[in-house]
Protein backbone atom coordinates (compact mmCIF):
# COMPACT_ATOMS: atom_id res chain seq x y z
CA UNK A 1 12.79 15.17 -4.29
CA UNK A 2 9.87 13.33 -6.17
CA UNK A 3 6.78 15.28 -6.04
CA UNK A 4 4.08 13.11 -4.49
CA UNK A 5 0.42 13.19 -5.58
CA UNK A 6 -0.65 12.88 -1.81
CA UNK A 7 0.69 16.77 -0.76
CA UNK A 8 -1.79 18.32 -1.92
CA UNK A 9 -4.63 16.46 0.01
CA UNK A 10 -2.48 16.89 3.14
CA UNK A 11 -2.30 20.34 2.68
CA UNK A 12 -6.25 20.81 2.80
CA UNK A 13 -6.36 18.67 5.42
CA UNK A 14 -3.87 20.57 7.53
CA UNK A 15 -5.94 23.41 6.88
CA UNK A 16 -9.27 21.44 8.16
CA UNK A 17 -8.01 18.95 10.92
CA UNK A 18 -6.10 19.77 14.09
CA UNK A 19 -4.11 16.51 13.83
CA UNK A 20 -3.52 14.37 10.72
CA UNK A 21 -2.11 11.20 11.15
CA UNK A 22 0.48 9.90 8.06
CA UNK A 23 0.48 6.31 7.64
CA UNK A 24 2.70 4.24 5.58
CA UNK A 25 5.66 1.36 5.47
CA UNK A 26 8.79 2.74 7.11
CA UNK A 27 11.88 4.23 4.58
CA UNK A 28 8.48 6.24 2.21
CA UNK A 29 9.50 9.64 2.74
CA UNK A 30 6.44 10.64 5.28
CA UNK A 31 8.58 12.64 7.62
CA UNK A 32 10.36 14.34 4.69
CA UNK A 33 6.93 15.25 3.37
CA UNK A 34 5.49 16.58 6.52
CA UNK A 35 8.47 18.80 6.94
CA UNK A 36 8.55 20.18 3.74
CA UNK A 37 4.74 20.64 3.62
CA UNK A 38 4.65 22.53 7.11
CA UNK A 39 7.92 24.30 5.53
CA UNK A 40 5.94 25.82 2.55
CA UNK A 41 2.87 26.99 4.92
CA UNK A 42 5.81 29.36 6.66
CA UNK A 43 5.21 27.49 9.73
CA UNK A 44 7.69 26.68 13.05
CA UNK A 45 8.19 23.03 13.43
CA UNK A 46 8.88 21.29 16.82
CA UNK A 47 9.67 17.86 16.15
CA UNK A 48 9.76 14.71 17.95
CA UNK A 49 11.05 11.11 16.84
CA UNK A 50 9.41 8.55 19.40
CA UNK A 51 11.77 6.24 18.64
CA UNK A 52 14.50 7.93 20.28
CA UNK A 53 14.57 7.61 24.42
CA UNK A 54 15.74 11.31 24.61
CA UNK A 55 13.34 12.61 22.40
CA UNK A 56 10.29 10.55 24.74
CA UNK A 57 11.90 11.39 27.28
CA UNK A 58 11.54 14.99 26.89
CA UNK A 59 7.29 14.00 26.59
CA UNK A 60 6.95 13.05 30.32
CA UNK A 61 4.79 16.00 30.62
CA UNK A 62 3.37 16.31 27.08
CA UNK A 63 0.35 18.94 28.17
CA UNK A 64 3.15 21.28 29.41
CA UNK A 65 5.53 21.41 26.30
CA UNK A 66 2.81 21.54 23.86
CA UNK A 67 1.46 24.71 25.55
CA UNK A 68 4.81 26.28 25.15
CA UNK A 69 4.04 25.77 21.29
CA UNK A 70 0.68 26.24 20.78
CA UNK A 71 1.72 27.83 17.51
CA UNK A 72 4.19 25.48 15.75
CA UNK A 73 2.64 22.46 13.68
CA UNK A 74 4.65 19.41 16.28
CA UNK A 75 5.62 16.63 14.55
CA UNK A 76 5.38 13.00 16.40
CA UNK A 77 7.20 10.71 14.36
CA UNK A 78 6.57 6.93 14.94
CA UNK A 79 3.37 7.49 17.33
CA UNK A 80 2.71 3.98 17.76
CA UNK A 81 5.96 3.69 19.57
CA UNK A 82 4.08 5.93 22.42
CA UNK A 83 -0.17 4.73 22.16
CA UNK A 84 -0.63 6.47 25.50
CA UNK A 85 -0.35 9.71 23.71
CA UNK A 86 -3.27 9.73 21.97
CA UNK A 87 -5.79 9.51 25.04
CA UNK A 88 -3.27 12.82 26.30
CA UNK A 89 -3.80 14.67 23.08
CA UNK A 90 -7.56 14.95 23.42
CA UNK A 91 -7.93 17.98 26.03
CA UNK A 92 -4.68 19.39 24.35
CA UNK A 93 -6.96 19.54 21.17
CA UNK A 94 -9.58 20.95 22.51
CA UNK A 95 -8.26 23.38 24.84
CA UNK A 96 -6.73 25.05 21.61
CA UNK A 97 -8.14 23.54 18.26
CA UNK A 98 -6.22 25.13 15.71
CA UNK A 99 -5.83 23.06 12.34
CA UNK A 100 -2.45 21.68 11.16
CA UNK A 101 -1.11 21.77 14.91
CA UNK A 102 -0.23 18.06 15.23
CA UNK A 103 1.04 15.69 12.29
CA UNK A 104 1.49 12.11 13.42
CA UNK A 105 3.12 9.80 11.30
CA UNK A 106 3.07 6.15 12.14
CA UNK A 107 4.40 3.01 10.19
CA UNK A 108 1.13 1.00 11.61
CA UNK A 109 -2.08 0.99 10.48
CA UNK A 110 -4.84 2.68 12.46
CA UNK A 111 -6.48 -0.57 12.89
CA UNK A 112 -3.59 -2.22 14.53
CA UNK A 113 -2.74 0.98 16.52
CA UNK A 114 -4.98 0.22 19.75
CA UNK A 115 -6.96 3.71 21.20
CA UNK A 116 -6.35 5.85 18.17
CA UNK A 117 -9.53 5.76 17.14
CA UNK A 118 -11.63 6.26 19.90
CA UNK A 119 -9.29 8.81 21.45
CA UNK A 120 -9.23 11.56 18.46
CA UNK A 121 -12.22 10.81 16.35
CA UNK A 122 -13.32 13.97 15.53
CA UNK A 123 -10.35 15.70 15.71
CA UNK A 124 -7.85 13.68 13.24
CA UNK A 125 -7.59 12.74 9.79
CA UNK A 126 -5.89 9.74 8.60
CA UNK A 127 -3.68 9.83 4.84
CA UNK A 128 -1.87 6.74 3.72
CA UNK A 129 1.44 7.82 1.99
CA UNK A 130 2.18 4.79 -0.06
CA UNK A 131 5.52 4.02 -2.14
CA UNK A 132 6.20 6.54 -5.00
CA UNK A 133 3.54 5.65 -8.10
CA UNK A 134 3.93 5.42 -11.44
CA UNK A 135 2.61 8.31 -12.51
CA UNK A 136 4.83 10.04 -9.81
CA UNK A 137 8.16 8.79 -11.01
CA UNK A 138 7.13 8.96 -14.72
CA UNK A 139 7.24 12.89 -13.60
CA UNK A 140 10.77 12.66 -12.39
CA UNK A 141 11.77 10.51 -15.46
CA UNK A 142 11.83 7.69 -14.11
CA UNK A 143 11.18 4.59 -16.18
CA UNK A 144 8.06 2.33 -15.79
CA UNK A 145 10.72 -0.63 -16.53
CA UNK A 146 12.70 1.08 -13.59
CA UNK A 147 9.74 1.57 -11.46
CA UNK A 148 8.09 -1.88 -11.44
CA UNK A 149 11.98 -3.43 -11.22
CA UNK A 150 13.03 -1.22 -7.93
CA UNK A 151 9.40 -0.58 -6.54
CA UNK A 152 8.40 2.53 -4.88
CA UNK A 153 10.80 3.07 -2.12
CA UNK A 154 12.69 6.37 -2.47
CA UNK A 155 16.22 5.13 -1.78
CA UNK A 156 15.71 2.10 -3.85
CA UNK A 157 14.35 3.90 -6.57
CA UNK A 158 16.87 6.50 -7.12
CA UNK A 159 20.01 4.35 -6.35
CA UNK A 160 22.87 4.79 -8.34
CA UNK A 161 23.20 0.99 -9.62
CA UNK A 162 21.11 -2.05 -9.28
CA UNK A 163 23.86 -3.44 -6.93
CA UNK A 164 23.14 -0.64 -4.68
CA UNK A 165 19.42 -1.04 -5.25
CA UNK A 166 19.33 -4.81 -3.98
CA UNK A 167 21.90 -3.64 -1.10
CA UNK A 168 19.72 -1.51 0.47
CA UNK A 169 16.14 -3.50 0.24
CA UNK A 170 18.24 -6.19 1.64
CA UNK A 171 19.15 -4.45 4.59
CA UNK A 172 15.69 -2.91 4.65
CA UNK A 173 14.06 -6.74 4.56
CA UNK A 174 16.20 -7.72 7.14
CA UNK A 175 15.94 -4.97 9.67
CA UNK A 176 11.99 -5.71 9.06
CA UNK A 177 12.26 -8.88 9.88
CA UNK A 178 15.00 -8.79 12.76
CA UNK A 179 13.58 -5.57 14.29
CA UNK A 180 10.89 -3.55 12.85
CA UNK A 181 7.61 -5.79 12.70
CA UNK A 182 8.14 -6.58 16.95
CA UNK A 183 8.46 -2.97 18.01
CA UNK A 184 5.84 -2.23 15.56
CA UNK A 185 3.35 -3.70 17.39
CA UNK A 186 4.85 -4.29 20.41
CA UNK A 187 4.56 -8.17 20.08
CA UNK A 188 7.63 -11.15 20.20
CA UNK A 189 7.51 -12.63 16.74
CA UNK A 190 9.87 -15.20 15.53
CA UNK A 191 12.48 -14.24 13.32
CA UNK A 192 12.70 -17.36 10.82
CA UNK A 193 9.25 -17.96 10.81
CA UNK A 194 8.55 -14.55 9.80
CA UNK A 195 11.36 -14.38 7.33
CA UNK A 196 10.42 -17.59 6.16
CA UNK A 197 6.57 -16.67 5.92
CA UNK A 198 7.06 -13.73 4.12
CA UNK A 199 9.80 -15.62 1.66
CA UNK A 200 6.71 -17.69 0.65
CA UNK A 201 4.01 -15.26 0.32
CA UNK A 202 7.03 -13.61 -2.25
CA UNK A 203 7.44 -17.41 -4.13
CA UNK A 204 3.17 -17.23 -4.33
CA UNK A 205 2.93 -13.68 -5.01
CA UNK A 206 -0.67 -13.45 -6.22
CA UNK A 207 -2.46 -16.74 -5.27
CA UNK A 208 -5.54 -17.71 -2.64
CA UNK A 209 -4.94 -17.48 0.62
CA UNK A 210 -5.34 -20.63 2.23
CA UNK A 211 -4.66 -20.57 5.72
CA UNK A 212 -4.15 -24.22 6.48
CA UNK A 213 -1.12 -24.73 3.77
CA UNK A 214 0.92 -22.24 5.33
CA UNK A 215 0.29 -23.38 8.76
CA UNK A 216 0.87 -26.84 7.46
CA UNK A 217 4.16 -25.62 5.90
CA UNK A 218 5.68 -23.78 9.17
CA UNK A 219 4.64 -26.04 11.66
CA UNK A 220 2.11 -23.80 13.48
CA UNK A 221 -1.95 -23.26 13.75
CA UNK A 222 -4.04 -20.77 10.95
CA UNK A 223 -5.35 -18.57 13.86
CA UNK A 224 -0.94 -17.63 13.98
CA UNK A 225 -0.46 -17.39 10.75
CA UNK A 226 -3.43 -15.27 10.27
CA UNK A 227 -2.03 -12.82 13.01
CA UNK A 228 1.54 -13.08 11.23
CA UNK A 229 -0.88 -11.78 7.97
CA UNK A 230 -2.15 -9.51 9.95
CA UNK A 231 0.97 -7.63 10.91
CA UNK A 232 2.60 -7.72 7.32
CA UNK A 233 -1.03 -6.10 6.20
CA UNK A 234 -1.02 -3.41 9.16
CA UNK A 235 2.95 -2.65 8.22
CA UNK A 236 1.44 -1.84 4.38
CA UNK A 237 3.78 -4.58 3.74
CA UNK A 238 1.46 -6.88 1.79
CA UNK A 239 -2.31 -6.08 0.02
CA UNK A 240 -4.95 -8.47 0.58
CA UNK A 241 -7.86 -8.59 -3.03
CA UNK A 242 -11.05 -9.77 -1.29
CA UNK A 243 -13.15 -11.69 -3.98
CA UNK A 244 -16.72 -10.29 -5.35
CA UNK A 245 -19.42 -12.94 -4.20
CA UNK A 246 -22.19 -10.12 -4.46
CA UNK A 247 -25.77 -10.79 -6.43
CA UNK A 248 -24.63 -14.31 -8.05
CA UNK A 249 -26.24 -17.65 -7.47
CA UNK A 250 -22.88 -19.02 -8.96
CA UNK A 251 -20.34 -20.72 -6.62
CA UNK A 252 -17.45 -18.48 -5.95
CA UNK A 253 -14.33 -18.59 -4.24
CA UNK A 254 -14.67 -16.24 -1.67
CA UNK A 255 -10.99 -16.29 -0.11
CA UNK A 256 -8.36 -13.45 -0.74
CA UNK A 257 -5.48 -13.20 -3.35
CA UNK A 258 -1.98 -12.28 -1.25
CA UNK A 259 0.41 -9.71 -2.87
CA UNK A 260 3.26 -8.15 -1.89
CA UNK A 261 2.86 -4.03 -2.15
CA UNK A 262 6.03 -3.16 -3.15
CA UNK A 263 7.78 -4.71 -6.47
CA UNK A 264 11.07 -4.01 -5.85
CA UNK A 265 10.77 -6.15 -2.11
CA UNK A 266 9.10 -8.74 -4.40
CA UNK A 267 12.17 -9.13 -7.20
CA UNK A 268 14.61 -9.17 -4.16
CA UNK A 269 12.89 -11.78 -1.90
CA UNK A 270 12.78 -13.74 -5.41
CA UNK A 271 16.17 -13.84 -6.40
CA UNK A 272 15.97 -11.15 -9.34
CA UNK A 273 19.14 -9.65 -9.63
CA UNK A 274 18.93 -7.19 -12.66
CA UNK A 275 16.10 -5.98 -14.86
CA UNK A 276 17.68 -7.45 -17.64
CA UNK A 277 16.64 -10.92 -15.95
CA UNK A 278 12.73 -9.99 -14.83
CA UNK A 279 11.44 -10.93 -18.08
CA UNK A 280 12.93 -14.36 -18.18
CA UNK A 281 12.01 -15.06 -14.66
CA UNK A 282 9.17 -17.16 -14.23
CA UNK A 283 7.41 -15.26 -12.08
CA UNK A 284 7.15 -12.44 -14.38
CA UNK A 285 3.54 -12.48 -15.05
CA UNK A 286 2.87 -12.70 -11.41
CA UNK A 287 4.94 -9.58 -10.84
CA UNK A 288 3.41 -7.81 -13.71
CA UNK A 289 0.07 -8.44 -11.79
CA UNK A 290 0.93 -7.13 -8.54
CA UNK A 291 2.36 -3.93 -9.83
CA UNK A 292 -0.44 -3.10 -11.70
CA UNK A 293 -2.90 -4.36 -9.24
CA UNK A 294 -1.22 -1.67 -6.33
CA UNK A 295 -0.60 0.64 -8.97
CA UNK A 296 -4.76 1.13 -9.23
CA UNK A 297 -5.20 1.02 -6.06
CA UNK A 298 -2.93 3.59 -5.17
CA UNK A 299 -4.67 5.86 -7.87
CA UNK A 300 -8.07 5.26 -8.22
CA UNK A 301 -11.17 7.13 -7.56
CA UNK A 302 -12.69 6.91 -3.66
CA UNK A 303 -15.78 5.70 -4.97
CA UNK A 304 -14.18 2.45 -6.85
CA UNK A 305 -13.14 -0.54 -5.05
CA UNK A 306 -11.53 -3.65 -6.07
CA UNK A 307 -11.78 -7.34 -6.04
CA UNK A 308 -11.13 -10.29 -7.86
CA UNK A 309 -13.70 -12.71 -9.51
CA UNK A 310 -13.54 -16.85 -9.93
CA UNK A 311 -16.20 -19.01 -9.94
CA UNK A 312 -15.69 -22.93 -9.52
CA UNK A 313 -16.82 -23.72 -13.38
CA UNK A 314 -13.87 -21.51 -14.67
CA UNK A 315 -15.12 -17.91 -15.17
CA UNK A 316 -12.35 -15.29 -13.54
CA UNK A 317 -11.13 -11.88 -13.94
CA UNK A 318 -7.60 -10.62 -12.35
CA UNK A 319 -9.45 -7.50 -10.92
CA UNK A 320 -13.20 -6.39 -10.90
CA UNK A 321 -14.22 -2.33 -10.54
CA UNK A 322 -16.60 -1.82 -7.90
CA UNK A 323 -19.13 1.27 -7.33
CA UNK A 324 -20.80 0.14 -3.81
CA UNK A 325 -22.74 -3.03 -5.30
CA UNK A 326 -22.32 -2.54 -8.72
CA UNK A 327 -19.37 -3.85 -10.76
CA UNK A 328 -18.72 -1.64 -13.65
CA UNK A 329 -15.19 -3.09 -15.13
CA UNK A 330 -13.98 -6.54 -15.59
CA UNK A 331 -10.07 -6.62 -16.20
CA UNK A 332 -7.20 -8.78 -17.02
CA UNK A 333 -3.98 -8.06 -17.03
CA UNK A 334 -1.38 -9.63 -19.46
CA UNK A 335 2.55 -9.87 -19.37
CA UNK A 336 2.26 -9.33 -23.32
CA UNK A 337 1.94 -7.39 -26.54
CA UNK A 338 -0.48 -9.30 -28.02
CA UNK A 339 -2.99 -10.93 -25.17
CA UNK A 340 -5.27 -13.97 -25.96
CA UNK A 341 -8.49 -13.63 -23.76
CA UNK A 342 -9.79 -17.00 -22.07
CA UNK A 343 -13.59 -18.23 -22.04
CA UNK A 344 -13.58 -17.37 -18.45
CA UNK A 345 -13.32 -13.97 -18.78
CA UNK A 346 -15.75 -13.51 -21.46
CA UNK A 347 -17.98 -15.69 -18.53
CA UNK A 348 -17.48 -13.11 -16.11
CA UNK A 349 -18.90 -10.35 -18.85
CA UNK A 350 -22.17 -12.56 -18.95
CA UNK A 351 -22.45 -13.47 -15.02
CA UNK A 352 -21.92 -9.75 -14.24
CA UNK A 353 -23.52 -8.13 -17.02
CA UNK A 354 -21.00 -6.37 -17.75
CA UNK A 355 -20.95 -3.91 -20.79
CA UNK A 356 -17.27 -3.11 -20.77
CA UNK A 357 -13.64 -5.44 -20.28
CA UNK A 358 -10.51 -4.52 -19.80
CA UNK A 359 -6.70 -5.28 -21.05
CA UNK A 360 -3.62 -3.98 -19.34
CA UNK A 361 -0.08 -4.63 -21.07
CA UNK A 362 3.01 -3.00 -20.27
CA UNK A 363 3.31 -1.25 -23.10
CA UNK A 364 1.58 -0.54 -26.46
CA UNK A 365 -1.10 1.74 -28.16
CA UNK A 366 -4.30 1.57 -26.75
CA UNK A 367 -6.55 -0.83 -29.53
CA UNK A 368 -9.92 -2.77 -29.49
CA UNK A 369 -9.67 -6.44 -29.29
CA UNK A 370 -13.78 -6.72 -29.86
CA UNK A 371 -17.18 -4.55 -29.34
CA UNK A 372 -16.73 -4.98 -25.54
CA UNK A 373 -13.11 -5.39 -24.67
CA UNK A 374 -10.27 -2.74 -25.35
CA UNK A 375 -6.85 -3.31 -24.62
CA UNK A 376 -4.05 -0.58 -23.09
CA UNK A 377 -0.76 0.07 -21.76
CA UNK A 378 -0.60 1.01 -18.18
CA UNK A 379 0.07 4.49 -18.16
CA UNK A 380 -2.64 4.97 -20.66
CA UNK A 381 -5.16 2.98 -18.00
CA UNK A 382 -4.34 4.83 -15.04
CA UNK A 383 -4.66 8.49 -16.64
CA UNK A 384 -7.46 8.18 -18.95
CA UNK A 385 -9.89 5.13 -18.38
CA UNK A 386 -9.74 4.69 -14.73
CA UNK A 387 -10.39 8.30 -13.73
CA UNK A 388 -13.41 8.40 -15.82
CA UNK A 389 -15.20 4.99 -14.56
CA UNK A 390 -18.35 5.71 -12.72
C-alpha cells in the first residue's frame, strides 16, 4: 500500500476530534486508510457501508447500537448516502465524547452535504484525502512520467499495463456518469449532458470559464450548467483557479480557469492511449499545467493560496502564491527544457511588485534564467521552494 502524506494528520486528529469526516472522489483509498489507521491505534472497528440497504438497515435505531460500542472507533462509509445521521450523532457525541469514536468518510464535499455543518460543528474535523501525489508515489517508485500519465487513483496507478489502466478509468468514468454523481447528491442529472459536459471541460482543460458558451453548446441555461459545475467540483472531480483582482487599478479577468483534478481521467477522456503518445498530443502543455497546478495544491503550506493572474493588456501568470493579501510568487509553468518567458509575465513582476518568478519544467536541474526568475523541475519545486515561501 502507498503511504499517504495525509495519515499522519488524521492520526492527531483522531486523537483531538470525536468524529473526523474523510472527504475525497470515490475509488482514493479513504476507507482503506481509516481502517488501517484505527488498526495501528489497537482499536475495535465496527463498520458500516451506507450504501448497502442491509448495512442502513441495521441503523434504524442508530443511538441504540452505538451505545453497545461506545468503545470501538465506527466507521460510516458514504455518509452522505444517510444526511439524517448527522443531526442523530449530536447527543450521541456528547453523551460520551471520546476522540477518534466516529470516522465518516464521504465522496461529497461538506458544502454540498446539506446539515453537516451545523449539526457537528464543534465536534468534527474535516480532511480531504486527495489522489496519491507525487511526492507519494515517487516513495513507492513510481515514476513522475507514470504518475502524471495514470493520475492519482490507486488502481489506475498500480495497474499492471496501460491497457488495464485505461480499462478501469473507463469503467470508473462511466459508472460516474451513469450512477455516481445522482446518488451523490441525491439529484436526477442527465446522463449525455453530463458525459458530454464533462467531455468538454477535458477538450478545454485549463481555460476561462465562461458560462454562456457551454450553455450555448448543450442547449441549456448558465444557472444549469453552473449547478452541473457545481457537482463535478463537490465530487473533487474538477478544481476551479479563481483569478487575483486584489490592490490593482488594472483591468483583470476575474473569471475562473476549469481543470480536471485527476490526470489520468484527463488523458482518458482525451483519447491518450499510451504515454508514449502524451508528448505528441496537442494538449500536452495543457496537461502538464493541470498536473502541476493540483500537484501544489495538494502540497502546499495552509497559509498559501492560489490563483491565476491576466490582465486585458497582456500581462499573465499560470499561477500566483498568495499569503492572505499579499502575493509573494509569480509562476509559469512550461512543457519544456529550455522555457522562453513572455513580456506578460515579466508585467505581472512589475504590477505585483513582485521580487521573485517562478519556472516549473518536468524535468531538469534547477538554474537561474535572470536576477529575479529561477527555473526548476517539479519535484525540486514542491520539496524545496514551495515549503519555504512565506
Amino acid at each position: 500500500m502507498i503511504k499517504r502524506l495525509a495519515a499522519k494528520e488524521i492520526s492527531v486528529l483522531l486523537k483531538e476530534f470525536p468524529a473526523i469526516a474523510l472527504l475525497g472522489p470515490r475509488q482514493v483509498g479513504k476507507t482503506t486508510l481509516a481502517k488501517d489507521l484505527v488498526k495501528k491505534q489497537k482499536k475495535e472497528i465496527l463498520y458500516f457501508d451506507l450504501e448497502s440497504d442491509s448495512d442502513a438497515a441495521k441503523l434504524q435505531d442508530p443511538e441504540y447500537i452505538f451505545d453497545q460500542y461506545k468503545d470501538h472507533c465506527i466507521i460510516l462509509d458514504e455518509v452522505q448516502r444517510a444526511p439524517k445521521l448527522f443531526a442523530q450523532l449530536r447527543p450521541i457525541i456528547d453523551s460520551y465524547r471520546k476522540p477518534g469514536r466516529f470516522i465518516l468518510t464521504g465522496s461529497a464535499s461538506p458544502d454540498l452535504i446539506k446539515g453537516v455543518s451545523e449539526s457537528l460543528a464543534g465536534r468534527i474535523a474535516f480532511i480531504e484525502l486527495a489522489p496519491i501525489n507525487l511526492l507519494e508515489a515517487k516513495k513507492s517508485s513510481i515514476s513522475q512520467d507514470q504518475h502524471w500519465f495514470r493520475g492519482g487513483f490507486p488502481l489506475a496507478l498500480l495497474a499492471k499495463t496501460e491497457q488495464a489502466f485505461i480499462r478501469w478509468t473507463e469503467n470508473f468514468i462511466r459508472t460516474y456518469i451513469e450512477r455516481d454523481l445522482s446518488q451523490l447528491f441525491g439529484v436526477a442529472l442527465q446522463e449525455k449532458l453530463i458525459r458530454n459536459f464533462w467531455h468538454m471541460l477535458a477538450a478545454n482543460n485549463g481555460s476561462i470559464w465562461n458560462a454562456e458558451v457551454y450553455a450555448r453548446s448543450l442547449g441549456i441555461s448558465a444557472p444549469t450548467i453552473k449547478r452541473y459545475l457545481d457537482f463535478l467540483e463537490g465530487a473533487f472531480l474538477i478544481r476551479q483557479l479563481p483569478a487575483w483582482f486584489v490592490n490593482t487599478n488594472k483591468r483583470l479577468v476575474k473569471s475562473p480557469k476549469i481543470y480536471l483534478r485527476d490526470s489520468g481521467l484527463l488523458h482518458v477522456m482525451n483519447r491518450v492511449r499510451t504515454s508514449a503518445e502524451l508528448p505528441l498530443n496537442i494538449g500536452v502543455g495543457a496537461s502538464w499545467e493541470g498536473y502541476v497546478i493540483e500537484q501544489i495544491f495538494q502540497l502546499k503550506p495552509d497559509h498559501l493560496d492560489l490563483y491565476f493572474y491576466r490582465t486585458h493588456h497582456g500581462a499573465e501568470c499560470d499561477v500566483l502564491l498568495v499569503n492572505g493579501i499579499k502575493p509573494v510568487l509569480a509562476l509559469e509553468i512550461k512543457y519544456s527544457s529550455s522555457p522562453v518567458l513572455t513580456k506578460g509575465f515579466y508585467s505581472v513582476m512589475e504590477d505585483l511588485r513582485l521580487d521573485q518568478g517562478w519556472v516549473i519544467i518536468p524535468s531538469g536541474k534547477p538554474f537561474k534564467i535572470n536576477g529575479k526568475v529561477e527555473c526548476s523541475n517539479l519535484t525540486y519545486f514542491l520539496t524545496d521552494k514551495l515549503q519555504n515561501l512565506h
